[in-house]
PDB file of N, CA and C in Angstrom:
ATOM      1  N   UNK A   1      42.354 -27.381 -23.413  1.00  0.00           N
ATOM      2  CA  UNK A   1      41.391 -27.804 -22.416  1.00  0.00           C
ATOM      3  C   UNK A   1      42.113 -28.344 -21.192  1.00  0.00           C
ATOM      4  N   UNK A   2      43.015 -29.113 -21.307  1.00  0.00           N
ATOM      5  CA  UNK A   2      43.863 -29.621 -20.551  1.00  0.00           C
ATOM      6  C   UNK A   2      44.234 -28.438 -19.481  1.00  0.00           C
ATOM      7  N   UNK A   3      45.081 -27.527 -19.890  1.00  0.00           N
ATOM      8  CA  UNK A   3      45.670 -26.544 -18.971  1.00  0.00           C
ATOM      9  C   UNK A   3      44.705 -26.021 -18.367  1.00  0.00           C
ATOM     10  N   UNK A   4      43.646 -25.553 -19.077  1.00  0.00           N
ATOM     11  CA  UNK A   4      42.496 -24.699 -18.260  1.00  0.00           C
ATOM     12  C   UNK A   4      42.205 -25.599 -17.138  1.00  0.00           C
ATOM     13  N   UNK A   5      42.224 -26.829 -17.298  1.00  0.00           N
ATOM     14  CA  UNK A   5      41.500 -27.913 -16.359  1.00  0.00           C
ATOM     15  C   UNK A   5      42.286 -27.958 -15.320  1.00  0.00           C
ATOM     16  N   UNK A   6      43.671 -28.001 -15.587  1.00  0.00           N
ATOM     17  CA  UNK A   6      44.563 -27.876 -14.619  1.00  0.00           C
ATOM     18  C   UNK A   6      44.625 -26.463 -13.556  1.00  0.00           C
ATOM     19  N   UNK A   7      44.231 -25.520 -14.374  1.00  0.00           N
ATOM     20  CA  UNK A   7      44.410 -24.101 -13.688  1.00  0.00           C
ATOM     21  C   UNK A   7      43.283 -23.854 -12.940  1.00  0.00           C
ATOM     22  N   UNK A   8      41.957 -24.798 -13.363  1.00  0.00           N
ATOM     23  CA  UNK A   8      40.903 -24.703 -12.387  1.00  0.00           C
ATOM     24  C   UNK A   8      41.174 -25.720 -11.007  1.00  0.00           C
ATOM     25  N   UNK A   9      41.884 -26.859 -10.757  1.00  0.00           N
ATOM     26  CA  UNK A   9      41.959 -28.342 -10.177  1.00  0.00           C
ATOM     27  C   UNK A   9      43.258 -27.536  -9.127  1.00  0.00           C
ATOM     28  N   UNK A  10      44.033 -26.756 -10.004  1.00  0.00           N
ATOM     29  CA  UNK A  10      45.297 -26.335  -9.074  1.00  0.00           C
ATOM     30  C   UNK A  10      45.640 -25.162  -8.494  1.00  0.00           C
ATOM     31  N   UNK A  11      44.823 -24.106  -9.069  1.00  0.00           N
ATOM     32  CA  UNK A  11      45.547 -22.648  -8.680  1.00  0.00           C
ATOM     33  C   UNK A  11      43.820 -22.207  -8.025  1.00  0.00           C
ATOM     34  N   UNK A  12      42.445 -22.846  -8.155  1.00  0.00           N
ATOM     35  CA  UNK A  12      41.354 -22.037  -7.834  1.00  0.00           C
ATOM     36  C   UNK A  12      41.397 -22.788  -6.420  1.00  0.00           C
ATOM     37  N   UNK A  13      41.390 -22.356  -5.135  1.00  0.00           N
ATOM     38  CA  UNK A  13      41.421 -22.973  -3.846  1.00  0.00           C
ATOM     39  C   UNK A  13      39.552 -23.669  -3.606  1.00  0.00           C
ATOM     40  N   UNK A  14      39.410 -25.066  -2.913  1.00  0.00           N
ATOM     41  CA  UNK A  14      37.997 -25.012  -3.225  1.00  0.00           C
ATOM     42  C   UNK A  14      37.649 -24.748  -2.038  1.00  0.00           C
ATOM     43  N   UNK A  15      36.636 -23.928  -1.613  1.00  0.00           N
ATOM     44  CA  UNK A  15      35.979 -22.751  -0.966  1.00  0.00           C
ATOM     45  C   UNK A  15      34.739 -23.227  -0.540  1.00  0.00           C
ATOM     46  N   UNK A  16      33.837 -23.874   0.412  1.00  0.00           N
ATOM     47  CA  UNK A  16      32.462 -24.548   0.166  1.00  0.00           C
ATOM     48  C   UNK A  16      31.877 -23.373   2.005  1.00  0.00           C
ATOM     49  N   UNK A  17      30.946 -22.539   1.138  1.00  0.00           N
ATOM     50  CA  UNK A  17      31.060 -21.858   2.760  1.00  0.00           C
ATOM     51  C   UNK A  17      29.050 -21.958   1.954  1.00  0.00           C
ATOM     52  N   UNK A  18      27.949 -22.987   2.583  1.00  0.00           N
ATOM     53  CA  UNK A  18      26.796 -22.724   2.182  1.00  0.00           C
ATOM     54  C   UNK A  18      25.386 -22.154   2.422  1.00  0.00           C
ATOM     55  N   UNK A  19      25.876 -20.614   2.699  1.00  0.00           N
ATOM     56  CA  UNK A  19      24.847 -20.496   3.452  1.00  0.00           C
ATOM     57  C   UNK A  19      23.399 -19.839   2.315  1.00  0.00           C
ATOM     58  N   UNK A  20      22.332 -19.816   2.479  1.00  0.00           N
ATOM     59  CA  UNK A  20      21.405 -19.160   1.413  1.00  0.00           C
ATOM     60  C   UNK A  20      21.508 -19.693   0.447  1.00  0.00           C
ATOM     61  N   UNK A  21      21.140 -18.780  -0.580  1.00  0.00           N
ATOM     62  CA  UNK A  21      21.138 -18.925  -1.983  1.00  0.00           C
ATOM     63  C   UNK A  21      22.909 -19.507  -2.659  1.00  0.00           C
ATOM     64  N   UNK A  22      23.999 -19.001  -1.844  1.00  0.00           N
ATOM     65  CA  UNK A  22      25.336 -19.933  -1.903  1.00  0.00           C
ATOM     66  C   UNK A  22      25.614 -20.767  -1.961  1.00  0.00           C
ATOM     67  N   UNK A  23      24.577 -21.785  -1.633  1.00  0.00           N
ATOM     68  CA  UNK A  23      24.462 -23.569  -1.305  1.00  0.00           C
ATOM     69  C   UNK A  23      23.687 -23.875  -2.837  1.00  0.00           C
ATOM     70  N   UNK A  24      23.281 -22.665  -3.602  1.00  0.00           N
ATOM     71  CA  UNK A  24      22.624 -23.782  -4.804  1.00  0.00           C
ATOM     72  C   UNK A  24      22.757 -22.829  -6.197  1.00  0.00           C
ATOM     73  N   UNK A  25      23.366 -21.519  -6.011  1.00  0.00           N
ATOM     74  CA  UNK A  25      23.459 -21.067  -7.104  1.00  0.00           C
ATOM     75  C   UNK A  25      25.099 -20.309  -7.612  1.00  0.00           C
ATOM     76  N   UNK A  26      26.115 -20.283  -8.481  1.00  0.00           N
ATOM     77  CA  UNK A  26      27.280 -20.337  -8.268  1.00  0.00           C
ATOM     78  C   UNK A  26      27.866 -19.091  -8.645  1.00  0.00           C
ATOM     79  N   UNK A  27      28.866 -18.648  -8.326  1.00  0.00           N
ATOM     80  CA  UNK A  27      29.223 -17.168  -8.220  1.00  0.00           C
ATOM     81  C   UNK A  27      29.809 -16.818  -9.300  1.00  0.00           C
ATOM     82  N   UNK A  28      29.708 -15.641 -10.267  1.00  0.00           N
ATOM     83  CA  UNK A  28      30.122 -15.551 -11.618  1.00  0.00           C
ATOM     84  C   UNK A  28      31.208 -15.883 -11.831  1.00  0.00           C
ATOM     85  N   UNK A  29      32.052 -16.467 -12.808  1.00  0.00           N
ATOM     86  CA  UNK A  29      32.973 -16.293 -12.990  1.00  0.00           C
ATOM     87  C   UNK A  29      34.048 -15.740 -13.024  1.00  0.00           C
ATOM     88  N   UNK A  30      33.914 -14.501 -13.249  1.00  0.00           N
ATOM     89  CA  UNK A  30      34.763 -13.513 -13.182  1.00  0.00           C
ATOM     90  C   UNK A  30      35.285 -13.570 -11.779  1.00  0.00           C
ATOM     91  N   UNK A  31      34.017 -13.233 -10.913  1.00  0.00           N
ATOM     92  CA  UNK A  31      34.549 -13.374  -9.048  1.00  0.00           C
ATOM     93  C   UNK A  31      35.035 -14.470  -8.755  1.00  0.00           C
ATOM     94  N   UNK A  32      35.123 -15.395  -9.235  1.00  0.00           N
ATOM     95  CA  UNK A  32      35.972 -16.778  -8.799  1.00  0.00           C
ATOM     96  C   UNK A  32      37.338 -16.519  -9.070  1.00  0.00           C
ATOM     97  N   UNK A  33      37.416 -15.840 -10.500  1.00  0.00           N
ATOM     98  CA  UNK A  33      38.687 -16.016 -10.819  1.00  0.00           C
ATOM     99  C   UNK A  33      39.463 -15.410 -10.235  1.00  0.00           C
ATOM    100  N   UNK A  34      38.778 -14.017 -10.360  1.00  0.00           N
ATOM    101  CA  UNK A  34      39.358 -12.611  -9.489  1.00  0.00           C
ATOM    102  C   UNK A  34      40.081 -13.178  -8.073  1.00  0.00           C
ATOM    103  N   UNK A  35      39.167 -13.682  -7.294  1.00  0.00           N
ATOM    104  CA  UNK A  35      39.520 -14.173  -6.014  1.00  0.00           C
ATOM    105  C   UNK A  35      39.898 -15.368  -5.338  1.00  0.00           C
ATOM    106  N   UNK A  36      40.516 -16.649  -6.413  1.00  0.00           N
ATOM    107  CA  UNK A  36      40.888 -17.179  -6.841  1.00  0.00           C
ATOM    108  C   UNK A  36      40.661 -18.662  -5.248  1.00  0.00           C
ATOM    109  N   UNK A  37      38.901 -18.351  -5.670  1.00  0.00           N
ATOM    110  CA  UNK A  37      38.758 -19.410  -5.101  1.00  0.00           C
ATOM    111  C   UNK A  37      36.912 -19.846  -4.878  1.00  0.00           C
ATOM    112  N   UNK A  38      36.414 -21.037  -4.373  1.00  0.00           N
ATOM    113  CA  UNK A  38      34.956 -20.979  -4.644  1.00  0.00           C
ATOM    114  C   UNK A  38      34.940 -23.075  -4.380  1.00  0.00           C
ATOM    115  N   UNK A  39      33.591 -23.139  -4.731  1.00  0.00           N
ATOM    116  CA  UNK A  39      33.018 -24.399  -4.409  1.00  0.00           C
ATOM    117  C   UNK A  39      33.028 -24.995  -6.010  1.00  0.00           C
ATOM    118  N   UNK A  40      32.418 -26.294  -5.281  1.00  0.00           N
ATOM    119  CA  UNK A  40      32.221 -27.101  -7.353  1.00  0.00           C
ATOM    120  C   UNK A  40      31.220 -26.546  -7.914  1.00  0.00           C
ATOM    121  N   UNK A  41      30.248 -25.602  -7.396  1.00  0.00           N
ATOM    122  CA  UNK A  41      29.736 -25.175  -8.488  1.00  0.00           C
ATOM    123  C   UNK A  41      30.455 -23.969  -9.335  1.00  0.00           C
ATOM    124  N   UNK A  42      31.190 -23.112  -8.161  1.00  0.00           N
ATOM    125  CA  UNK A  42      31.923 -22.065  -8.861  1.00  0.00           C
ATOM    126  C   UNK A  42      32.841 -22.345  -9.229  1.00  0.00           C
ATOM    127  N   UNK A  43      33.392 -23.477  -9.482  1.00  0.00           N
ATOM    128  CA  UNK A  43      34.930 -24.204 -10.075  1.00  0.00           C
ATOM    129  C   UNK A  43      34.423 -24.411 -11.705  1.00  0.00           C
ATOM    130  N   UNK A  44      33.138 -25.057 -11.616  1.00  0.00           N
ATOM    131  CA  UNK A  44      32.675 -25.465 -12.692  1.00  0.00           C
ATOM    132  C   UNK A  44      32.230 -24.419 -13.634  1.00  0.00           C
ATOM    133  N   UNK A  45      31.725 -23.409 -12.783  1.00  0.00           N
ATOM    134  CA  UNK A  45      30.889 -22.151 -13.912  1.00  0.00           C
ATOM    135  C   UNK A  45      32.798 -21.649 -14.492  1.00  0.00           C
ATOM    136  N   UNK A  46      33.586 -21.509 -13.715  1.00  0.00           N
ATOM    137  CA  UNK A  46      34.898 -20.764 -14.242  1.00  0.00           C
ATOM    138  C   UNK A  46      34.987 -21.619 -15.482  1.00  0.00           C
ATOM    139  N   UNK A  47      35.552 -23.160 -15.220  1.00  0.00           N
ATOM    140  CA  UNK A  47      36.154 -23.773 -16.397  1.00  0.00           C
ATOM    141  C   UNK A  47      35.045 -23.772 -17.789  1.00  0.00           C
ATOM    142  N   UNK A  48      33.721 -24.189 -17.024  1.00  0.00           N
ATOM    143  CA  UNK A  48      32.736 -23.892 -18.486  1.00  0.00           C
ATOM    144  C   UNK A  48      32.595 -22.292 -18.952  1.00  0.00           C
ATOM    145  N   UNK A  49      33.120 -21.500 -18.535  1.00  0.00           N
ATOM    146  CA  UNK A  49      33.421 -20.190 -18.807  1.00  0.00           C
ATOM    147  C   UNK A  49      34.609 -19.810 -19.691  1.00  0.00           C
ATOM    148  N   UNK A  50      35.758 -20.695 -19.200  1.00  0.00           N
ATOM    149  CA  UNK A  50      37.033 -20.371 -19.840  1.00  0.00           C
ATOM    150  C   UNK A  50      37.311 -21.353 -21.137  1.00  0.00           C
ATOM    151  N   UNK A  51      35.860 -22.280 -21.298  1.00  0.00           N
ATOM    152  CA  UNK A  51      36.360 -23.128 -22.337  1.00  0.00           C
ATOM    153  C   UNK A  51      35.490 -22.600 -23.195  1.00  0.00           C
ATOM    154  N   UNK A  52      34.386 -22.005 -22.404  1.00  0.00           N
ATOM    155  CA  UNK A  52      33.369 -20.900 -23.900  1.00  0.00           C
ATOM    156  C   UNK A  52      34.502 -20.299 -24.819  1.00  0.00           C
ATOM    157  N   UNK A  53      35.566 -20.059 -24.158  1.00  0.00           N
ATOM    158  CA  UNK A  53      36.289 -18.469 -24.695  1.00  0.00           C
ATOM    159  C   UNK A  53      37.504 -19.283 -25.731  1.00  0.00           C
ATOM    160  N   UNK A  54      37.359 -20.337 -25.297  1.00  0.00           N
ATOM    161  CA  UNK A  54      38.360 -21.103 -26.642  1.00  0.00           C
ATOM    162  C   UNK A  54      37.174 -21.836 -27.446  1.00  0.00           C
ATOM    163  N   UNK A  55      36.042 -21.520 -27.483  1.00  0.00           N
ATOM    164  CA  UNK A  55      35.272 -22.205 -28.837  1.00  0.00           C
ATOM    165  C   UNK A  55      34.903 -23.505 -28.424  1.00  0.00           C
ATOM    166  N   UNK A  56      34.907 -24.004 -26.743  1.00  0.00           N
ATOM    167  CA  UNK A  56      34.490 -25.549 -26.865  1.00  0.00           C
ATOM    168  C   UNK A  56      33.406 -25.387 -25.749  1.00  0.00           C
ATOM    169  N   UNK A  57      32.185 -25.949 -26.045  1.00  0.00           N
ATOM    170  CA  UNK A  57      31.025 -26.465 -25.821  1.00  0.00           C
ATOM    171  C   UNK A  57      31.368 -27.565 -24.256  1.00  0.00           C
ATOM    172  N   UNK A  58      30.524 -26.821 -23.037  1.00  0.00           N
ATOM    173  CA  UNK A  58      30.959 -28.019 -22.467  1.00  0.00           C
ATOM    174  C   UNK A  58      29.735 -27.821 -21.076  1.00  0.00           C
ATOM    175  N   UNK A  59      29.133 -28.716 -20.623  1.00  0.00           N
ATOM    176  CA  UNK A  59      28.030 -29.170 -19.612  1.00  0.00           C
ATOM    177  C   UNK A  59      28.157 -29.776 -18.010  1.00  0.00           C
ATOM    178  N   UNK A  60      27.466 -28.891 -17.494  1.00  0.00           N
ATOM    179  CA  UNK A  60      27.664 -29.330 -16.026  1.00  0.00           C
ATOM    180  C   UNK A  60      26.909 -30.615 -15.829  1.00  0.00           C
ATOM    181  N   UNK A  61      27.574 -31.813 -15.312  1.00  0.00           N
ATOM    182  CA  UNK A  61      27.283 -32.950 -15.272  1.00  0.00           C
ATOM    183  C   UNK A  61      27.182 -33.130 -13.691  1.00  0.00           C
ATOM    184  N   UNK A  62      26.168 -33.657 -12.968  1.00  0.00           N
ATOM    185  CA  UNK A  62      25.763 -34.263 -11.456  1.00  0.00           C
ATOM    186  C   UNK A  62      26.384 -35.431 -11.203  1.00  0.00           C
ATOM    187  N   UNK A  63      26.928 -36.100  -9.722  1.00  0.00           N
ATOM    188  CA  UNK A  63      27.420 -37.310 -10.339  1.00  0.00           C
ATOM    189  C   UNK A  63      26.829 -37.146  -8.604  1.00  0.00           C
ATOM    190  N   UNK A  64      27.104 -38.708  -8.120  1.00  0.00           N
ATOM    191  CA  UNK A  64      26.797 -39.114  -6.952  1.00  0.00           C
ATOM    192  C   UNK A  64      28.489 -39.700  -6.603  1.00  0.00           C
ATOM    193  N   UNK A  65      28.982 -38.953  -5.372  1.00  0.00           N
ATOM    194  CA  UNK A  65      30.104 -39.563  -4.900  1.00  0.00           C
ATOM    195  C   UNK A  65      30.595 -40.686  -4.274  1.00  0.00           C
ATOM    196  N   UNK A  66      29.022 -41.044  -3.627  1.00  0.00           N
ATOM    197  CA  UNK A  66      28.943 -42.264  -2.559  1.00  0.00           C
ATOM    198  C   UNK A  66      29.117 -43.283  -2.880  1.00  0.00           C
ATOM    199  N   UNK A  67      30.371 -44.120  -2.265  1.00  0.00           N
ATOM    200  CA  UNK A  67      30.184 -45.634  -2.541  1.00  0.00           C
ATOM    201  C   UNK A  67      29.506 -46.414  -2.403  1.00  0.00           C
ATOM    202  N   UNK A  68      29.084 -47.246  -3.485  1.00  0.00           N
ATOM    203  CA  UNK A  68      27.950 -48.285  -3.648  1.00  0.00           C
ATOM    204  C   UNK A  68      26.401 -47.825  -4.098  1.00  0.00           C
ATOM    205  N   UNK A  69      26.687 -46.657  -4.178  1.00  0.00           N
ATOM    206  CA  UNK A  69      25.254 -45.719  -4.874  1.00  0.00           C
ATOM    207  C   UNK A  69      25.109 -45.746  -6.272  1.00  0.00           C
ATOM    208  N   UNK A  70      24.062 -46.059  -6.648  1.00  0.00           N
ATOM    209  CA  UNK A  70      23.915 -46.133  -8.563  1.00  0.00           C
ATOM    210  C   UNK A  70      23.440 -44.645  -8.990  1.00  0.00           C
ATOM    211  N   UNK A  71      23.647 -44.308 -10.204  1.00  0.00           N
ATOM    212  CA  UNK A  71      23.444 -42.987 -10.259  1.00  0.00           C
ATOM    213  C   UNK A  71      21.993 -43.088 -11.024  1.00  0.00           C
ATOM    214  N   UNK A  72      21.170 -41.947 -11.420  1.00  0.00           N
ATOM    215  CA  UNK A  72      19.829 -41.581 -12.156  1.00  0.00           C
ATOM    216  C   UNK A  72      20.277 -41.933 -13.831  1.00  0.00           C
ATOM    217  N   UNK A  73      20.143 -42.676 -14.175  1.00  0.00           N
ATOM    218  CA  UNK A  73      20.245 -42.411 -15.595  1.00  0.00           C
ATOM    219  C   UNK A  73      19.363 -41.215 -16.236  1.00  0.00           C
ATOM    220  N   UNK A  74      18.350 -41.142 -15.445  1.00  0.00           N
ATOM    221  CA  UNK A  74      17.812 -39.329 -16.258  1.00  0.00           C
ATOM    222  C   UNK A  74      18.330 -38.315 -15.339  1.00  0.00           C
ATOM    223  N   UNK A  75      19.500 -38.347 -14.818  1.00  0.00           N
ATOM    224  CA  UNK A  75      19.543 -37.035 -14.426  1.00  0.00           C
ATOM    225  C   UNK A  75      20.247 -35.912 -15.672  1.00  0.00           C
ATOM    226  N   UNK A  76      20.777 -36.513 -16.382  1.00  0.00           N
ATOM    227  CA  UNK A  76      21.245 -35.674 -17.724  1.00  0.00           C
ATOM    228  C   UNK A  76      20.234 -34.976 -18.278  1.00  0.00           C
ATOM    229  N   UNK A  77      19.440 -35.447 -18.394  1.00  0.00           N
ATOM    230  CA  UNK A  77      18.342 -34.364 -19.276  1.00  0.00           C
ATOM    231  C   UNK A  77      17.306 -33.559 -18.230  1.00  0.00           C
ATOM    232  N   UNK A  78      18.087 -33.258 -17.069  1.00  0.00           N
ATOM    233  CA  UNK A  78      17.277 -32.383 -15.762  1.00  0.00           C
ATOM    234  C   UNK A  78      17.994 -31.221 -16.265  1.00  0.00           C
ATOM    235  N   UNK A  79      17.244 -30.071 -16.166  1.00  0.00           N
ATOM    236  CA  UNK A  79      17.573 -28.762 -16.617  1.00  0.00           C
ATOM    237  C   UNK A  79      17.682 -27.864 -15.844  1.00  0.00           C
ATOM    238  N   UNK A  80      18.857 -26.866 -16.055  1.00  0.00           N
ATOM    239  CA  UNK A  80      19.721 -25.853 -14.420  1.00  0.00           C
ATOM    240  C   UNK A  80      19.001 -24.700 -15.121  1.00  0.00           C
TER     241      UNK A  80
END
């Protein structure tokens, strides 16, 4: 898990271009990898993609970046 995490954080360039449907839905995996680059949503579909393929279970989590902002405690059980 580690390396994959690393190979997504270091070698995928992050890419945020939002226009349309680009701003909210994320580009397959495969094309991320292929082209070895994309936004946090397409960073995220790769690694939860590449950790399907080693057998581990893993969830796109929302977070709020802003300092001094509290986060939703129900945003976990909001469904993509």
């Amino acid at each position: 898990m580690q390396v994959l995490a690393s190979f997504v954080q270091n070698d995928i360039r992050y890419v945020a271009i939002e226009l349309g449907i680009g701003g909210h839905q994320p580009h397959p995996a495969a094309e991320v990898f292929s082209h070895r680059y994309g936004d946090c949503k397409d960073k995220v579909t790769l690694l939860s993609t590449m950790l399907k393929e080693i057998g581990v279970e893993s969830y796109y989590v929302l977070i709020n970046t802003e300092r001094g902002r509290s986060l939703r405690t129900d945003a976990a059980d909001l469904a993509f």
